[in-house]
PDB file of N, CA and C in Angstrom:
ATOM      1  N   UNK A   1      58.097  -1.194-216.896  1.00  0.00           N
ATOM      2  CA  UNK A   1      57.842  -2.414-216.156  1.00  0.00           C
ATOM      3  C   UNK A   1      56.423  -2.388-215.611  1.00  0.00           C
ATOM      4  N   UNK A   2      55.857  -3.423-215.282  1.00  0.00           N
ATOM      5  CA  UNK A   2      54.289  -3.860-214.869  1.00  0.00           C
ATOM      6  C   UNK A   2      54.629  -3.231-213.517  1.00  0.00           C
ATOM      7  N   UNK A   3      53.569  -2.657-212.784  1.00  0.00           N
ATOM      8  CA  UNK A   3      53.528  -2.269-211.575  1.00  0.00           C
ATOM      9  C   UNK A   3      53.332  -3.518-210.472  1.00  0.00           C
ATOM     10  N   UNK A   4      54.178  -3.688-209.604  1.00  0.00           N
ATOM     11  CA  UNK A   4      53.870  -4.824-208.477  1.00  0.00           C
ATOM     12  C   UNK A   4      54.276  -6.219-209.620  1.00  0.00           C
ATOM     13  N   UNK A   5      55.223  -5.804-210.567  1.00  0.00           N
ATOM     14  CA  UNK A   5      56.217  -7.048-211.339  1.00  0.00           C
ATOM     15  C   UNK A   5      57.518  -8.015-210.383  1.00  0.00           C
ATOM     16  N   UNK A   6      57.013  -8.991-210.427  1.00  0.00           N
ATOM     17  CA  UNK A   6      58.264 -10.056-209.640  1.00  0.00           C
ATOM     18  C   UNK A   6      57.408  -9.890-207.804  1.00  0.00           C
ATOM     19  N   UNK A   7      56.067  -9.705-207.606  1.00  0.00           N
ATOM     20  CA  UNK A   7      56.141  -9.473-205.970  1.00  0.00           C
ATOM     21  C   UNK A   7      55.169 -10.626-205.855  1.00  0.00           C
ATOM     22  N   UNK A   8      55.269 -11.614-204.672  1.00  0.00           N
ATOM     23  CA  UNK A   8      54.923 -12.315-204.604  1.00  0.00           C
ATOM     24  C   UNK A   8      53.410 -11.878-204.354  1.00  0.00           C
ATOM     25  N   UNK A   9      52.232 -12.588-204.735  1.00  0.00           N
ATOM     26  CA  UNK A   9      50.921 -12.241-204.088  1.00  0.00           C
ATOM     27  C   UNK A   9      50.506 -12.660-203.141  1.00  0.00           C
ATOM     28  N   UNK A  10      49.913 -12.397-202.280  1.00  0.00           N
ATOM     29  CA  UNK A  10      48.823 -12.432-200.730  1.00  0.00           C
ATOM     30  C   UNK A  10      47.889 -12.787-201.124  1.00  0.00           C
ATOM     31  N   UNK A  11      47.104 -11.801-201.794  1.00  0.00           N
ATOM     32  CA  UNK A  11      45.464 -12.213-201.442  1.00  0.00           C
ATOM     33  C   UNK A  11      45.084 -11.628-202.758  1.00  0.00           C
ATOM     34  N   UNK A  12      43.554 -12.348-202.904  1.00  0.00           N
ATOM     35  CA  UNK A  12      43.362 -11.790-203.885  1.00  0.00           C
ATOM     36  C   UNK A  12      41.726 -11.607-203.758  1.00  0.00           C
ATOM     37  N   UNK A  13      40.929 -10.492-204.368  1.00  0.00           N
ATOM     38  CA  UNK A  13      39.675 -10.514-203.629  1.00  0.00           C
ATOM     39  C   UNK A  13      38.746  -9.342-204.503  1.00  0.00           C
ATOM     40  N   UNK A  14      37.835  -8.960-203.909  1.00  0.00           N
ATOM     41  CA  UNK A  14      36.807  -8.854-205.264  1.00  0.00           C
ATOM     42  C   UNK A  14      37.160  -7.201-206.011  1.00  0.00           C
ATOM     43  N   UNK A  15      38.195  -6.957-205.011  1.00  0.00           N
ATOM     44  CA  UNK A  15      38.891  -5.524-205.112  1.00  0.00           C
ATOM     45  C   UNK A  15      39.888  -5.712-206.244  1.00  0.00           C
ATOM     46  N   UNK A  16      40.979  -6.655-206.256  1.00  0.00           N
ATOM     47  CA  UNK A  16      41.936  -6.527-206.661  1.00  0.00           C
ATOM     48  C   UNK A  16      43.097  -7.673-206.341  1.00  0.00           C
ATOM     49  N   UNK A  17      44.306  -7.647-206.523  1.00  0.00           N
ATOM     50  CA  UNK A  17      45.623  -8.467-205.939  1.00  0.00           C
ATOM     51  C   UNK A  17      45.962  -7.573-205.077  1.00  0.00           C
ATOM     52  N   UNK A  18      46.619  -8.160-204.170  1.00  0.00           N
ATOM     53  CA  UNK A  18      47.219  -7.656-203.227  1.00  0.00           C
ATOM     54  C   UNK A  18      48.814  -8.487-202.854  1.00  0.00           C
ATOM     55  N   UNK A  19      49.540  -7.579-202.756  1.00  0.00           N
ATOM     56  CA  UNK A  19      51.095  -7.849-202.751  1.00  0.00           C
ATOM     57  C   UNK A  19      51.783  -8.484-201.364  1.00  0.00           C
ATOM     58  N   UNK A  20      52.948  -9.007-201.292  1.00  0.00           N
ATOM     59  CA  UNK A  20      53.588  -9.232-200.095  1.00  0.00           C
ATOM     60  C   UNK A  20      54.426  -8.285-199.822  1.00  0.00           C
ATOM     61  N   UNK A  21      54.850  -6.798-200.368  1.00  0.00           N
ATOM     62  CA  UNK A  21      55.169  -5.319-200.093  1.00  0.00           C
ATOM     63  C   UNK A  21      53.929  -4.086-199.778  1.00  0.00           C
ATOM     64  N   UNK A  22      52.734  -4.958-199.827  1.00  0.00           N
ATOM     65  CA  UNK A  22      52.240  -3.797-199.685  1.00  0.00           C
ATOM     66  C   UNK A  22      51.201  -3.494-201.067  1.00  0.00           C
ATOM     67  N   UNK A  23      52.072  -3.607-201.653  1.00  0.00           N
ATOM     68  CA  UNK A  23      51.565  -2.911-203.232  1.00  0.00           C
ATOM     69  C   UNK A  23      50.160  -3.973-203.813  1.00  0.00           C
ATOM     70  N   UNK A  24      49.281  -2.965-204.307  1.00  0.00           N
ATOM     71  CA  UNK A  24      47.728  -3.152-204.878  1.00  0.00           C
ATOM     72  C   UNK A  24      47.314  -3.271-205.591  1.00  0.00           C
ATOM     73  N   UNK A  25      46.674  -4.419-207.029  1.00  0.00           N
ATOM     74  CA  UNK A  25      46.633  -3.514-207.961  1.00  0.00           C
ATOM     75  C   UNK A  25      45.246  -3.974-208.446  1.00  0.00           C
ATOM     76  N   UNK A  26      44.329  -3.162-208.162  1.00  0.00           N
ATOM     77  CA  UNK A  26      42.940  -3.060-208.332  1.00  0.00           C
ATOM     78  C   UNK A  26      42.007  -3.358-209.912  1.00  0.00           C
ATOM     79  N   UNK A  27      41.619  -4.563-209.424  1.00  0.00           N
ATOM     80  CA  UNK A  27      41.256  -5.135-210.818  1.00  0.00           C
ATOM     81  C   UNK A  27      39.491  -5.336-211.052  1.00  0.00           C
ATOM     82  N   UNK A  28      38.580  -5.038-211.926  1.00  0.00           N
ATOM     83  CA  UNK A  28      37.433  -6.133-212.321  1.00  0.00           C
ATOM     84  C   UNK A  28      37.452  -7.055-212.244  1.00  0.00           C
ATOM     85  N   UNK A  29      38.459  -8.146-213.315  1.00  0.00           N
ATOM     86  CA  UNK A  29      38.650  -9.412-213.455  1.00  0.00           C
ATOM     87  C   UNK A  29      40.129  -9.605-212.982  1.00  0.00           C
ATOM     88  N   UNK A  30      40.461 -10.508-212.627  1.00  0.00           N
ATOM     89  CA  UNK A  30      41.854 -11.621-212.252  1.00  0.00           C
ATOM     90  C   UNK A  30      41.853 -12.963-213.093  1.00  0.00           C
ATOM     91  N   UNK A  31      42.647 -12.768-214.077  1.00  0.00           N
ATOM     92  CA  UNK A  31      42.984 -14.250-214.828  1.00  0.00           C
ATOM     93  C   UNK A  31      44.097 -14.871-214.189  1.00  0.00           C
ATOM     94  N   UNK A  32      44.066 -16.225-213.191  1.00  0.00           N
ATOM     95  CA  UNK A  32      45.170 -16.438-212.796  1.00  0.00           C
ATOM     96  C   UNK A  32      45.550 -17.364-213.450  1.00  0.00           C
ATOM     97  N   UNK A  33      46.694 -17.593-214.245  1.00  0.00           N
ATOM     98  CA  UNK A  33      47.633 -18.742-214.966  1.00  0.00           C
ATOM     99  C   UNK A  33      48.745 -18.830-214.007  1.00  0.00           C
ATOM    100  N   UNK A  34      48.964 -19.789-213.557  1.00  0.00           N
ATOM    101  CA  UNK A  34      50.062 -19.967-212.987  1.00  0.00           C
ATOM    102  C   UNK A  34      50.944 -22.072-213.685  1.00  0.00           C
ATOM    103  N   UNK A  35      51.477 -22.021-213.379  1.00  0.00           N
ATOM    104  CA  UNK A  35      52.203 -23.911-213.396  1.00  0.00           C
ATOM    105  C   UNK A  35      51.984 -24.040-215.127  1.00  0.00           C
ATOM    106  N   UNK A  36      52.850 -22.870-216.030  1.00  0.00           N
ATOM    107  CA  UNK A  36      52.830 -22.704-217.357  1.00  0.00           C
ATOM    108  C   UNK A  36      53.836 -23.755-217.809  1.00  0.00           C
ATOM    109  N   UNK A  37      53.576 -24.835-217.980  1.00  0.00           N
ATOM    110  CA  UNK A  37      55.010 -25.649-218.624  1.00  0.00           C
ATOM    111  C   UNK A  37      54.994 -26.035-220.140  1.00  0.00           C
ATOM    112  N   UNK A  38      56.135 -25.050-221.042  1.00  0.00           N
ATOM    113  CA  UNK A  38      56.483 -24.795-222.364  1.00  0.00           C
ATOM    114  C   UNK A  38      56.770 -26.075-222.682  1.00  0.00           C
ATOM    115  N   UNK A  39      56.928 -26.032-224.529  1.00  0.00           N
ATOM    116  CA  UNK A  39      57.069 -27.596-225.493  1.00  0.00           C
ATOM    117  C   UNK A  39      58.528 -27.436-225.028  1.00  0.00           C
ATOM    118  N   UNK A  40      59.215 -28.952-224.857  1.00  0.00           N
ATOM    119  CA  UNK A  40      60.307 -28.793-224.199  1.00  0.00           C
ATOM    120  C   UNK A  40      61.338 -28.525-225.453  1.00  0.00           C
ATOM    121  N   UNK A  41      60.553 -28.448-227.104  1.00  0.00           N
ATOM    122  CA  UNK A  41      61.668 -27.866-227.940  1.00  0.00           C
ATOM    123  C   UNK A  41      62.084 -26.610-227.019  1.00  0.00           C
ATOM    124  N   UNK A  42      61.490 -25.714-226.542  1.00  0.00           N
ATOM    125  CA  UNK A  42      62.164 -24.131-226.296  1.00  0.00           C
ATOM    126  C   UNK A  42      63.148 -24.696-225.622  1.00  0.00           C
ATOM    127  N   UNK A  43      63.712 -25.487-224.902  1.00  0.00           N
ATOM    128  CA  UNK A  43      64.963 -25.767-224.109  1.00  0.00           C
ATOM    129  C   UNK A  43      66.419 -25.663-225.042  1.00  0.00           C
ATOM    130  N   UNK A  44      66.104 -26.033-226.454  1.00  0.00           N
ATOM    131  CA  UNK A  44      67.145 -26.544-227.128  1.00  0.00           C
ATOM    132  C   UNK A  44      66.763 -25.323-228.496  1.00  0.00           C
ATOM    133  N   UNK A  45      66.019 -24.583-228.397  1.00  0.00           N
ATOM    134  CA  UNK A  45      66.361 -23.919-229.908  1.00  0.00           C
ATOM    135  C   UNK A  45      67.479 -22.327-229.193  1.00  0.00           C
ATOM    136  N   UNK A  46      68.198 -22.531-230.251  1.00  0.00           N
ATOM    137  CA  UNK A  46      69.428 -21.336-230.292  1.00  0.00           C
ATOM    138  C   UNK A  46      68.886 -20.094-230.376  1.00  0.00           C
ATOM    139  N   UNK A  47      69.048 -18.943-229.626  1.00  0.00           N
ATOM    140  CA  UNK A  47      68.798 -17.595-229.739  1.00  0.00           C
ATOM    141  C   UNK A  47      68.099 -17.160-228.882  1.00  0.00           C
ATOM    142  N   UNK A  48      67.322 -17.795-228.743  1.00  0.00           N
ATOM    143  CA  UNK A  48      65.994 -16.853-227.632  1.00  0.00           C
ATOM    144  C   UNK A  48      66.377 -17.122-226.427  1.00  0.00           C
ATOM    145  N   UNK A  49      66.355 -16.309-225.743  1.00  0.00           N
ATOM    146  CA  UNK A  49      66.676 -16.258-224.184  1.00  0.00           C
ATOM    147  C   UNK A  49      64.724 -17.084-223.339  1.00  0.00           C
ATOM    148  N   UNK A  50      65.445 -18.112-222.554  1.00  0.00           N
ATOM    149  CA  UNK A  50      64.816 -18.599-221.740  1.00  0.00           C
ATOM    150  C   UNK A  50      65.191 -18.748-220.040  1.00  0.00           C
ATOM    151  N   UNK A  51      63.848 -18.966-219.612  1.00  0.00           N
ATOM    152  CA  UNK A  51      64.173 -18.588-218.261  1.00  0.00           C
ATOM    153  C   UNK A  51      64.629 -20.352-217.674  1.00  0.00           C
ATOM    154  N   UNK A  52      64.884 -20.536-216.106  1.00  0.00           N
ATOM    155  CA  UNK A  52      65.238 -21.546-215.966  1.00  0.00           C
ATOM    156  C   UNK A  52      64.181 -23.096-216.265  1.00  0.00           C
ATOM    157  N   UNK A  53      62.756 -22.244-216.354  1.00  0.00           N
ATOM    158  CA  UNK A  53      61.703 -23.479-216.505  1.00  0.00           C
ATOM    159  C   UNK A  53      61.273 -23.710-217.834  1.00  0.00           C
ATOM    160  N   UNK A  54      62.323 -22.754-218.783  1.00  0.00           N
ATOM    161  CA  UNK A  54      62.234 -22.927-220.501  1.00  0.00           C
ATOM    162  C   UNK A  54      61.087 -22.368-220.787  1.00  0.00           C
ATOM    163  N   UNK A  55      60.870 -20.831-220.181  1.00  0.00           N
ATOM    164  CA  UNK A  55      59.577 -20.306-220.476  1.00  0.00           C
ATOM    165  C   UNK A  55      60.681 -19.190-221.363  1.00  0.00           C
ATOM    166  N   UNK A  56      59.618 -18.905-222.505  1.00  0.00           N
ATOM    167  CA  UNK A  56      60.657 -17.586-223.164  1.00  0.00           C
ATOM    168  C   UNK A  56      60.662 -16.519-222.892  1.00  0.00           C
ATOM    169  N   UNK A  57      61.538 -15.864-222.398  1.00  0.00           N
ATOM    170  CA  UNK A  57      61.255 -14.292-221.724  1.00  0.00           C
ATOM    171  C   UNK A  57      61.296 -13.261-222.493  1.00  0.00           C
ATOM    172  N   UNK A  58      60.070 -12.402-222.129  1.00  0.00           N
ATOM    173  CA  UNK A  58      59.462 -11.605-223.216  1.00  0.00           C
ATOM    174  C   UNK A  58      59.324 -10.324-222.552  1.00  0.00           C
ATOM    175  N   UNK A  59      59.682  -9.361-223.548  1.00  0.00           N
ATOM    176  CA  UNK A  59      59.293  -7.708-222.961  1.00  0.00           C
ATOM    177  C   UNK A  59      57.930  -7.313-222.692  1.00  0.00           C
ATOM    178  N   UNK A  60      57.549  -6.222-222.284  1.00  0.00           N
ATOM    179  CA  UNK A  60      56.143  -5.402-221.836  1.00  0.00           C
ATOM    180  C   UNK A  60      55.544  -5.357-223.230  1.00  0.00           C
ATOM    181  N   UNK A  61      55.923  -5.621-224.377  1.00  0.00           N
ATOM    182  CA  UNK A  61      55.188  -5.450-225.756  1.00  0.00           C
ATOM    183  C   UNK A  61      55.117  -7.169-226.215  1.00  0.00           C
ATOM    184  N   UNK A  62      55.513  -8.102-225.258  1.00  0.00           N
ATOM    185  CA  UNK A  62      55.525  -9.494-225.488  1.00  0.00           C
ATOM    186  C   UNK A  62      55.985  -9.815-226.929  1.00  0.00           C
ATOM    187  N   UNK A  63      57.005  -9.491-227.225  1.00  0.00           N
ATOM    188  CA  UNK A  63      58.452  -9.866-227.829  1.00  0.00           C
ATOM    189  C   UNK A  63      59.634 -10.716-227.141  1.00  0.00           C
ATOM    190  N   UNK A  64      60.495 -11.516-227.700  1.00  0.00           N
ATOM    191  CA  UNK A  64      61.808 -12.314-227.049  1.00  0.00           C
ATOM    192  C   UNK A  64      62.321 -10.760-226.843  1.00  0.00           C
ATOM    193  N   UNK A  65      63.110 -11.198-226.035  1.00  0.00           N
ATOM    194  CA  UNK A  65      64.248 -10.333-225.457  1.00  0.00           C
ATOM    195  C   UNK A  65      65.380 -10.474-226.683  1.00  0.00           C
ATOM    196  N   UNK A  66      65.538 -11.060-227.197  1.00  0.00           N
ATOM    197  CA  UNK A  66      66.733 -11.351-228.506  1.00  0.00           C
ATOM    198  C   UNK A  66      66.163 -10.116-229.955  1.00  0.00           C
ATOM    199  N   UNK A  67      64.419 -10.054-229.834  1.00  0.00           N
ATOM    200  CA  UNK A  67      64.128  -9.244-231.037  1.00  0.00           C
ATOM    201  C   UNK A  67      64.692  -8.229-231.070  1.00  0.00           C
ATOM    202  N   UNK A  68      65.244  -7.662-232.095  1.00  0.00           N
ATOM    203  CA  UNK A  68      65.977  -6.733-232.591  1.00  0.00           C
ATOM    204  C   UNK A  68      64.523  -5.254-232.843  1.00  0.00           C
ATOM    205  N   UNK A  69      63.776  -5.624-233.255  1.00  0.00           N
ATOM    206  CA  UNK A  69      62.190  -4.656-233.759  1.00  0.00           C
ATOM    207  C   UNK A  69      62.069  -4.364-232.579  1.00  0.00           C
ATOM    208  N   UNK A  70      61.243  -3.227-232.654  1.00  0.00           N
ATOM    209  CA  UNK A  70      60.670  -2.333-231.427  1.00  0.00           C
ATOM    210  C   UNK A  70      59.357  -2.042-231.815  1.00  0.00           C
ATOM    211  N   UNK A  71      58.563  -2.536-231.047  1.00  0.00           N
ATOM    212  CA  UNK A  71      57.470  -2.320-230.889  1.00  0.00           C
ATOM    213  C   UNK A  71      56.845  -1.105-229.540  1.00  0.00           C
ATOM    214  N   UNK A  72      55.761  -0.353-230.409  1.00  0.00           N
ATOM    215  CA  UNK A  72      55.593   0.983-229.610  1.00  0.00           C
ATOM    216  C   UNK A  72      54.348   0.264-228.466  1.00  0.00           C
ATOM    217  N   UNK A  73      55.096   0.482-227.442  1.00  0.00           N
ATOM    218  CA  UNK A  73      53.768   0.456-226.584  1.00  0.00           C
ATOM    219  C   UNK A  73      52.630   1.703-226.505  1.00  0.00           C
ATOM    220  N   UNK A  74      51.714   1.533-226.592  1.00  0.00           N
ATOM    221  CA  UNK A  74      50.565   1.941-226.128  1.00  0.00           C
ATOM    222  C   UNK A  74      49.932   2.439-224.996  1.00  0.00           C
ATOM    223  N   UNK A  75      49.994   3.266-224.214  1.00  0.00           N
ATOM    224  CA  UNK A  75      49.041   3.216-222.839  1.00  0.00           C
ATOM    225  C   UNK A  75      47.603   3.449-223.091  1.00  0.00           C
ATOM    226  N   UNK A  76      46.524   2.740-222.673  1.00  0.00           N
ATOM    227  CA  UNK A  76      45.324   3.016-223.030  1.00  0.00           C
ATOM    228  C   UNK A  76      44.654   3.699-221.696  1.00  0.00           C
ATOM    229  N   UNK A  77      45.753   4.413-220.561  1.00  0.00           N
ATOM    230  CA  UNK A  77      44.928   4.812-219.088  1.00  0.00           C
ATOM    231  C   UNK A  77      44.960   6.463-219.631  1.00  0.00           C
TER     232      UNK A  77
END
């Protein structure tokens, strides 16, 4: 899992994000995407697991959760 995954953010600043637990996670750059709204086909196609705003939910190797393949993650730290 992503470190500081699902925590809401505070602040954000030339250091890094900063969490509403506490937790830090010290960046160069910050790409913020947020208000992502999917083609509303994903609502209605069979198989893939979607979340409640019909975004498709995807593993740490950004795969559906339904793929059967395994993909090797990588650490590059």
């Amino acid at each position: 899992m992503f470190p500081c995954a699902d925590e809401r953010v505070t602040a954000v600043d030339a250091s890094g994000v900063h969490t509403a637990n506490g937790g830090f996670l010290p960046a160069d750059l910050v790409v913020w995407a947020a208000g992502i709204q999917p083609p509303g086909v994903l609502a209605v196609i069979d198989g893939l697991e979607v979340n409640r705003l019909h975004q498709l939910v995807m593993t740490e190797t950004l795969q559906t959760t339904r793929d059967k393949r395994r993909a090797t993650l990588i650490s590059l730290r």
